[in-house]
N, C-alpha and C. Protein backbone atom coordinates (compact mmCIF):
# COMPACT_ATOMS: atom_id res chain seq x y z
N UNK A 1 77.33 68.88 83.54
CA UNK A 1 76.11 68.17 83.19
C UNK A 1 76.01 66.89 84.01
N UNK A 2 74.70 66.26 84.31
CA UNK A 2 74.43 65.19 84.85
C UNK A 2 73.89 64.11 84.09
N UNK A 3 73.97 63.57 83.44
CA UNK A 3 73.62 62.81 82.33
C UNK A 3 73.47 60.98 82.76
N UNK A 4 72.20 60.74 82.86
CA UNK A 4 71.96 59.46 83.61
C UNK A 4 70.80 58.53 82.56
N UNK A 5 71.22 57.17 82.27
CA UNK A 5 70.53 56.12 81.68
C UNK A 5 69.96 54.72 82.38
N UNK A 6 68.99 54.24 82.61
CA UNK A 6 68.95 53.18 83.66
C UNK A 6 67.77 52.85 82.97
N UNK A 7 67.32 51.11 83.51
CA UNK A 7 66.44 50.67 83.49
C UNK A 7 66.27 49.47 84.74
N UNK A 8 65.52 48.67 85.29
CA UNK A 8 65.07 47.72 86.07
C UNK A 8 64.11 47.11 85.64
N UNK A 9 64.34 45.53 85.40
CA UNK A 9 63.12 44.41 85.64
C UNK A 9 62.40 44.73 86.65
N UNK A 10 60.97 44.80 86.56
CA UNK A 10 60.77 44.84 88.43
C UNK A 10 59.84 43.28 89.02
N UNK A 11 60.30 43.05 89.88
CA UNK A 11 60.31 41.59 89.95
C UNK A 11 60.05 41.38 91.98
N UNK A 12 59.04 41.33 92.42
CA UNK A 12 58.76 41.01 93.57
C UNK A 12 59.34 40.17 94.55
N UNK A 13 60.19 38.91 93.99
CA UNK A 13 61.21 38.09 95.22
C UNK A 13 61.83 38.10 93.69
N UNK A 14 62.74 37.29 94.23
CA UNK A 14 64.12 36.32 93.37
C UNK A 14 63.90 34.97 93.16
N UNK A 15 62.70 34.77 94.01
CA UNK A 15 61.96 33.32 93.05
C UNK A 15 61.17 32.84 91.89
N UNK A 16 61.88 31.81 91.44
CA UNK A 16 60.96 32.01 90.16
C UNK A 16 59.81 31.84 89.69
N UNK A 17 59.24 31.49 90.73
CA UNK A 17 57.24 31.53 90.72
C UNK A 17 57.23 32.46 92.08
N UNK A 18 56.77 33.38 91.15
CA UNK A 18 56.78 35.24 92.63
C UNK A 18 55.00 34.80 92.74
N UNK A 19 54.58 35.57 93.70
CA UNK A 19 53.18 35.65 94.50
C UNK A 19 52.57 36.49 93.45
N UNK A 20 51.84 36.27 92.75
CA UNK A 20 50.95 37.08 90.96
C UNK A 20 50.10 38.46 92.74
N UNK A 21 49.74 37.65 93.63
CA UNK A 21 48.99 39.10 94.28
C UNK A 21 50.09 39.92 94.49
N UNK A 22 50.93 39.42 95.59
CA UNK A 22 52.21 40.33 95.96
C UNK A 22 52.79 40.80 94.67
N UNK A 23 52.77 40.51 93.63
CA UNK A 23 53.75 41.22 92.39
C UNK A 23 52.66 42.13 92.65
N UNK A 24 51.31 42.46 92.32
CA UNK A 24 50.02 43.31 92.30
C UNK A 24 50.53 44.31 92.96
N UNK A 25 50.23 44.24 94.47
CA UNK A 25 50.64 45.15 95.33
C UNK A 25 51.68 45.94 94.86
N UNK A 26 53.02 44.96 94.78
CA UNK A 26 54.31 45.85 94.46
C UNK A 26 54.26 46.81 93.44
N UNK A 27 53.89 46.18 92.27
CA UNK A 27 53.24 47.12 91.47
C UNK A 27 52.78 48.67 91.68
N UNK A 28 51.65 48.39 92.31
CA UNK A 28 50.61 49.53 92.47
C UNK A 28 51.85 50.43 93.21
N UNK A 29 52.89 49.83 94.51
CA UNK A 29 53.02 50.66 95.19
C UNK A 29 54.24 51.47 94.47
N UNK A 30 54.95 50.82 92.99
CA UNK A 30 55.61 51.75 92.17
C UNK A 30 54.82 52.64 91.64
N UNK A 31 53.40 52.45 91.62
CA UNK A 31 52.74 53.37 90.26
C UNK A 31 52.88 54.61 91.05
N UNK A 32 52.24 54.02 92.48
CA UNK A 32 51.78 55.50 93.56
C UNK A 32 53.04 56.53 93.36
N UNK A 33 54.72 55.43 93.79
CA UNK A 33 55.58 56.13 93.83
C UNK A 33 56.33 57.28 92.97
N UNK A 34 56.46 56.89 91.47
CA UNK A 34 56.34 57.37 90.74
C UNK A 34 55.66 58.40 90.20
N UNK A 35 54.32 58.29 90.30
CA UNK A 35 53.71 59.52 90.35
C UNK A 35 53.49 60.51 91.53
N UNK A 36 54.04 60.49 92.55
CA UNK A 36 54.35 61.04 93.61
C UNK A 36 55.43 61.94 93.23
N UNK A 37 56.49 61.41 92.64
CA UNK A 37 57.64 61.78 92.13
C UNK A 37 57.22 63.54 91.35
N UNK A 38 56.54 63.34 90.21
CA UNK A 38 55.97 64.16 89.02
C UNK A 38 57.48 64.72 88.95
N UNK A 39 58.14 63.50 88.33
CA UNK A 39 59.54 63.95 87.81
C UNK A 39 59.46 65.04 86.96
N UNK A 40 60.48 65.63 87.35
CA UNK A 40 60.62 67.30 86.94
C UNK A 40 61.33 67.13 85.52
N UNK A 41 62.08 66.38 85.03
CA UNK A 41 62.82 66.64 83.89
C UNK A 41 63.34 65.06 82.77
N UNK A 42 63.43 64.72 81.64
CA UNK A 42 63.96 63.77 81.41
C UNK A 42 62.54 63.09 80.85
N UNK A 43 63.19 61.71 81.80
CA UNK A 43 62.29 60.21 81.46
C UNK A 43 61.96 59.54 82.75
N UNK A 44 61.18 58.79 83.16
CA UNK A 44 60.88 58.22 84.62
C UNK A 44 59.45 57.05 84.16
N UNK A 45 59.39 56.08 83.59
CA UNK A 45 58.17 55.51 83.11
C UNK A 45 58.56 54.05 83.84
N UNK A 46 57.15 53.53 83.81
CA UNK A 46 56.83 52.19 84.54
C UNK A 46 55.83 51.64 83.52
N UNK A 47 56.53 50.66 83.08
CA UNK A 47 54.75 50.42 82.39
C UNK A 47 55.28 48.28 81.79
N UNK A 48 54.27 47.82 81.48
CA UNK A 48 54.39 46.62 81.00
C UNK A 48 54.60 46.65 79.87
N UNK A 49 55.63 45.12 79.67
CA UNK A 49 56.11 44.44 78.53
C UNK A 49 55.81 43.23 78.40
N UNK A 50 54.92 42.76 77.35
CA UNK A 50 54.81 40.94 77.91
C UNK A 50 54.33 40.82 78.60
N UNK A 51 53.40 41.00 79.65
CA UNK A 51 53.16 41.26 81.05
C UNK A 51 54.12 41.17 82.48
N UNK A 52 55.73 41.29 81.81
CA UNK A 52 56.09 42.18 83.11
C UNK A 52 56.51 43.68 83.43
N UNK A 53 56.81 44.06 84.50
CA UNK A 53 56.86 45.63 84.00
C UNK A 53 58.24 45.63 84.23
N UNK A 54 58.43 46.91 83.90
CA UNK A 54 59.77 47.62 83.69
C UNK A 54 60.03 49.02 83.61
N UNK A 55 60.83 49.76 84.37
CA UNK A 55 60.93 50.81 84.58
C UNK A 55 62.27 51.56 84.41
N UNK A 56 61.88 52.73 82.96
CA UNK A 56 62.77 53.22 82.27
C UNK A 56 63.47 54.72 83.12
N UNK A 57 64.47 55.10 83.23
CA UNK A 57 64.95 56.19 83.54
C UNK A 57 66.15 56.87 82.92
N UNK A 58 66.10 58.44 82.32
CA UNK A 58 66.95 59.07 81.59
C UNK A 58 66.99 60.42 81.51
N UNK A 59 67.86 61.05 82.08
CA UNK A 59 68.03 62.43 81.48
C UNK A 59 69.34 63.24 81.15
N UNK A 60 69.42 64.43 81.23
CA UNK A 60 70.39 65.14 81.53
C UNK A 60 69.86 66.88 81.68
N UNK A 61 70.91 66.55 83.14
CA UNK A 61 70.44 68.33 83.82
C UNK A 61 71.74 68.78 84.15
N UNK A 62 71.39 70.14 84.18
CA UNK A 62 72.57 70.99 84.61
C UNK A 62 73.65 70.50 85.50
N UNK A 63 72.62 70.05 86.31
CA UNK A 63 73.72 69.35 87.65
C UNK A 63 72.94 68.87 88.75
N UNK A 64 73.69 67.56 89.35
CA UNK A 64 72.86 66.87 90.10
C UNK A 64 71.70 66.85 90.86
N UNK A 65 71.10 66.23 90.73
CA UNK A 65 69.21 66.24 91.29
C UNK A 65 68.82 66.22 92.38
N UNK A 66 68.33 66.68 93.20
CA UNK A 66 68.30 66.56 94.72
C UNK A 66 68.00 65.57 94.94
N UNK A 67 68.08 64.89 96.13
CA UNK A 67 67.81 63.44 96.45
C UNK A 67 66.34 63.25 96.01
N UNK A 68 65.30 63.63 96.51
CA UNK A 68 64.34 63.01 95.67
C UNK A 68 64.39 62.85 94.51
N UNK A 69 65.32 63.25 93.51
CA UNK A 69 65.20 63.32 92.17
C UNK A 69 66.68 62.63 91.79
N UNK A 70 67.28 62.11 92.65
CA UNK A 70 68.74 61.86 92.14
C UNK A 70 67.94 60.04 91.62
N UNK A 71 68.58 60.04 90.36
CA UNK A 71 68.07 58.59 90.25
C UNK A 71 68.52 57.67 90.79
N UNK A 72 69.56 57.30 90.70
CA UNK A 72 70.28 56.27 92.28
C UNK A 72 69.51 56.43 93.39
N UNK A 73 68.80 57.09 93.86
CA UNK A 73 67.71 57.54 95.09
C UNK A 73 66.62 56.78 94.24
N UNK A 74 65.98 56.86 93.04
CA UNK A 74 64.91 56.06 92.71
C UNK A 74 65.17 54.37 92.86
N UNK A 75 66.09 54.31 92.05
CA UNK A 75 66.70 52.74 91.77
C UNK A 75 66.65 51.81 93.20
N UNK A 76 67.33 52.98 94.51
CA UNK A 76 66.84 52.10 95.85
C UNK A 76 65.58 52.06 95.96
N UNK A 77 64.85 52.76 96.16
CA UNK A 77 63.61 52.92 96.17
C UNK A 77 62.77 51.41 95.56
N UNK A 78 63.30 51.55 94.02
CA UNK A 78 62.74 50.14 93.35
C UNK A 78 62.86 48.64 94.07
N UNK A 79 64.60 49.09 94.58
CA UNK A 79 64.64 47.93 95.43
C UNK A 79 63.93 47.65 96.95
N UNK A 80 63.70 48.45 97.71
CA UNK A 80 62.65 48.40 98.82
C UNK A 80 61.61 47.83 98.59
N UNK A 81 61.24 48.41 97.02
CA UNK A 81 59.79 47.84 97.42
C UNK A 81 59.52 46.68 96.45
N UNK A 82 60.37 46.43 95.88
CA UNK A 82 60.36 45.11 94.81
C UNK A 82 61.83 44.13 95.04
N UNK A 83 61.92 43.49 96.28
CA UNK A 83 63.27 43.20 96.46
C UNK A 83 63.91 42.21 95.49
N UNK A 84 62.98 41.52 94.42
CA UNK A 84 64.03 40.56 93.17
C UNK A 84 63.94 41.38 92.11
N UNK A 85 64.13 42.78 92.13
CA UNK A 85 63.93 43.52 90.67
C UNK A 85 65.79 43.91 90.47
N UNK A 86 65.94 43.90 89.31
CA UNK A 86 67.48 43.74 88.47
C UNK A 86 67.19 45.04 87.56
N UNK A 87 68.43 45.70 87.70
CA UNK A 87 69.00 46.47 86.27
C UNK A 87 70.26 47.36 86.46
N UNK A 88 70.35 48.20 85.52
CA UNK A 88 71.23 49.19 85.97
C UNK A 88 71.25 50.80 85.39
N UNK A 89 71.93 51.16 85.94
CA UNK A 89 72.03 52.96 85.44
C UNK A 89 73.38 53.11 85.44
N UNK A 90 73.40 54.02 84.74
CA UNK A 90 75.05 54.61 83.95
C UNK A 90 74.49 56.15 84.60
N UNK A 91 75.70 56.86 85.37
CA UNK A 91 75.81 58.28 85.90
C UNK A 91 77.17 58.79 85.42
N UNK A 92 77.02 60.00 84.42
CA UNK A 92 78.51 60.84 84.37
C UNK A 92 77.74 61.87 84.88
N UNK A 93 78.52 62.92 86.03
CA UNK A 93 78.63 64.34 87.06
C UNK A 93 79.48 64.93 86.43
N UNK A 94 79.66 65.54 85.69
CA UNK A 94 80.53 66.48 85.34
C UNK A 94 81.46 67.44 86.59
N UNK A 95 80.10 67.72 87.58
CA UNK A 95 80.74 68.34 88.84
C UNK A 95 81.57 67.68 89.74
N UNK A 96 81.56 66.45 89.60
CA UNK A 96 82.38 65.77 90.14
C UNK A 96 83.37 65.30 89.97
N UNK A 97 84.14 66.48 90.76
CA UNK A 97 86.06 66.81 90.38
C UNK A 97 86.69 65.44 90.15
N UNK A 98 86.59 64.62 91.02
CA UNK A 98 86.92 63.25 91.02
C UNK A 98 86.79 62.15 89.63
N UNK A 99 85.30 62.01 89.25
CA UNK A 99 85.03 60.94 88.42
C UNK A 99 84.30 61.87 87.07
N UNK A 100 84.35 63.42 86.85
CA UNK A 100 84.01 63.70 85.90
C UNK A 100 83.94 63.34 84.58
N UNK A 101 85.15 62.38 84.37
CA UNK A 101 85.50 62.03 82.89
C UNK A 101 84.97 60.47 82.65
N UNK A 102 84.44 59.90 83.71
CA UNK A 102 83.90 58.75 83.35
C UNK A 102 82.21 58.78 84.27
N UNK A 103 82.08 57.67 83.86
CA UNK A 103 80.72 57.23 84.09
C UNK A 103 80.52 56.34 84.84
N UNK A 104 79.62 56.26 85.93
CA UNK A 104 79.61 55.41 86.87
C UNK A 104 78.47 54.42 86.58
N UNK A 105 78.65 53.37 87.06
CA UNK A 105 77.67 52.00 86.99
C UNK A 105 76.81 51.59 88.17
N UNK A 106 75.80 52.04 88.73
CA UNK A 106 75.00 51.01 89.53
C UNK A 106 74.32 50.04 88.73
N UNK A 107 74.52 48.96 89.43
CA UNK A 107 73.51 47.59 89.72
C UNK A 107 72.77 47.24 90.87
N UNK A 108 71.61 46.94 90.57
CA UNK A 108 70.37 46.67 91.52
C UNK A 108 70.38 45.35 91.29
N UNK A 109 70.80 44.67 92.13
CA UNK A 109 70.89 43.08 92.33
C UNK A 109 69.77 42.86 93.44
N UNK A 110 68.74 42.31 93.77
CA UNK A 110 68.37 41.65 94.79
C UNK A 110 67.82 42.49 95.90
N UNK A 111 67.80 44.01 95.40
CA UNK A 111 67.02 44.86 95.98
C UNK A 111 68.44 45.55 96.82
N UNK A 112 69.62 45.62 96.15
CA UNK A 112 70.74 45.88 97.19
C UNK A 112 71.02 47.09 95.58
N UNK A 113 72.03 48.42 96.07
CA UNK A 113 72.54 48.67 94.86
C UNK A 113 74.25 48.89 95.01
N UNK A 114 75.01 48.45 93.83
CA UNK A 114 76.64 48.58 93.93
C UNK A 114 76.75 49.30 93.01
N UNK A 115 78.05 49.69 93.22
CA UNK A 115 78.50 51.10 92.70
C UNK A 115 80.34 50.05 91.67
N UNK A 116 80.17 50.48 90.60
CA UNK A 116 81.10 50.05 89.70
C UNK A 116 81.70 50.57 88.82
N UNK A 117 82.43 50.94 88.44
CA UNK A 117 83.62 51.75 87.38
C UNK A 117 83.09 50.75 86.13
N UNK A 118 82.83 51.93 85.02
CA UNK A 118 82.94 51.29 83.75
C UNK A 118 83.89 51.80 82.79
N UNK A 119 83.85 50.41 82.31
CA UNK A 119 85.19 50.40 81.16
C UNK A 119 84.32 50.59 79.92
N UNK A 120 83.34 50.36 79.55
CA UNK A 120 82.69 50.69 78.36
C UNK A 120 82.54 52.05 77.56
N UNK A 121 82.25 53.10 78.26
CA UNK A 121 81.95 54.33 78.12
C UNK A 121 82.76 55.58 78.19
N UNK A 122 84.11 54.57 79.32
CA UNK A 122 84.87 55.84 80.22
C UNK A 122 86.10 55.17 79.74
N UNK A 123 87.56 56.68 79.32
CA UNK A 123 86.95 57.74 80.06
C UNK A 123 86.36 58.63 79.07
N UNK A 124 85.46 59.15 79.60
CA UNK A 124 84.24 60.22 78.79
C UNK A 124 85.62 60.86 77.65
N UNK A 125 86.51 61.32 77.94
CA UNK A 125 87.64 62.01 76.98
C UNK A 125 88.64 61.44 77.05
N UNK A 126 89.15 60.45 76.12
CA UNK A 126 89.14 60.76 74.74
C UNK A 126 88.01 59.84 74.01
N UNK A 127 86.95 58.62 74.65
CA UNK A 127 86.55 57.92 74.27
C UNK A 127 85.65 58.31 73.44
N UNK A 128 84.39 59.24 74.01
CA UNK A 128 83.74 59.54 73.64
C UNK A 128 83.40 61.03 72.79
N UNK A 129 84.34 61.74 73.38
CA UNK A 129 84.29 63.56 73.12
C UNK A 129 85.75 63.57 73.14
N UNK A 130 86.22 64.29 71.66
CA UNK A 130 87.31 64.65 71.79
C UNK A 130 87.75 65.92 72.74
N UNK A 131 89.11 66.05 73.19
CA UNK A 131 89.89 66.81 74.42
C UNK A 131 89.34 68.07 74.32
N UNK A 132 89.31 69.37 74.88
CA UNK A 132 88.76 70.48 74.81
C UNK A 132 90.17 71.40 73.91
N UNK A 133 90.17 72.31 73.13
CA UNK A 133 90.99 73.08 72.72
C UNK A 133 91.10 73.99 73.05
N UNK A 134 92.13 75.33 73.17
CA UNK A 134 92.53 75.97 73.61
C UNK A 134 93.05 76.70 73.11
């Protein structure tokens, strides 16, 4: 299973009085993106809070999403085109012999994204799901 949770502020610079047009633009050019997308499965929403926006992402599929659809592929995306937008996503791959049992962490800092081991969640067994029996 591929099982992925994320969200992002979306936020036009890293200053704290951003351009109200340039946020506009940036905006629009998530709405286009997004619905370009016509995400196939899950969660994928953009919408305002308070009047800023924020953009939710969640699912779980059989197994990993092709790059247009891999959400870490969205999350850069957010950052291109909104370079002061912040958040993060949690990824467990089951297929992935390596890190199957835990969950991985990106952060979108500054329109950049890092890749981080979490201690919260992982490891997926025994933390969360007890061991398989036999």
């Amino acid at each position: 299973m591929y099982e992925y949770h994320g969200w992002a502020t979306i936020r036009e610079s890293a200053s704290f009085e951003e351009d109200e047009d340039q946020y506009e633009l940036v905006i629009q050019q998530l709405k286009e993106y997004v619905q370009e997308l016509e995400w196939p499965s899950g969660v994928l929403d953009l919408r305002a809070v308070n009047g800023d926006f924020q953009l939710w992402i969640a699912g779980l599929n059989n197994h990993k999403p092709v790059s247009k659809y891999d959400p870490t592929e969205v999350l850069k995306k957010v950052g291109e085109i909104a370079p002061g937008s912040y958040g993060v996503l949690y990824v467990r791959d089951s297929d992935d012999l390596e890190f199957s049992n835990q969950f991985k962490v990106y952060s979108l800092i500054r329109g950049g994204i890092t890749e981080h081991h979490d201690t919260f969640l992982s490891p997926f067994i025994p933390k969360l799901e007890d061991d398989y029996e036999e």
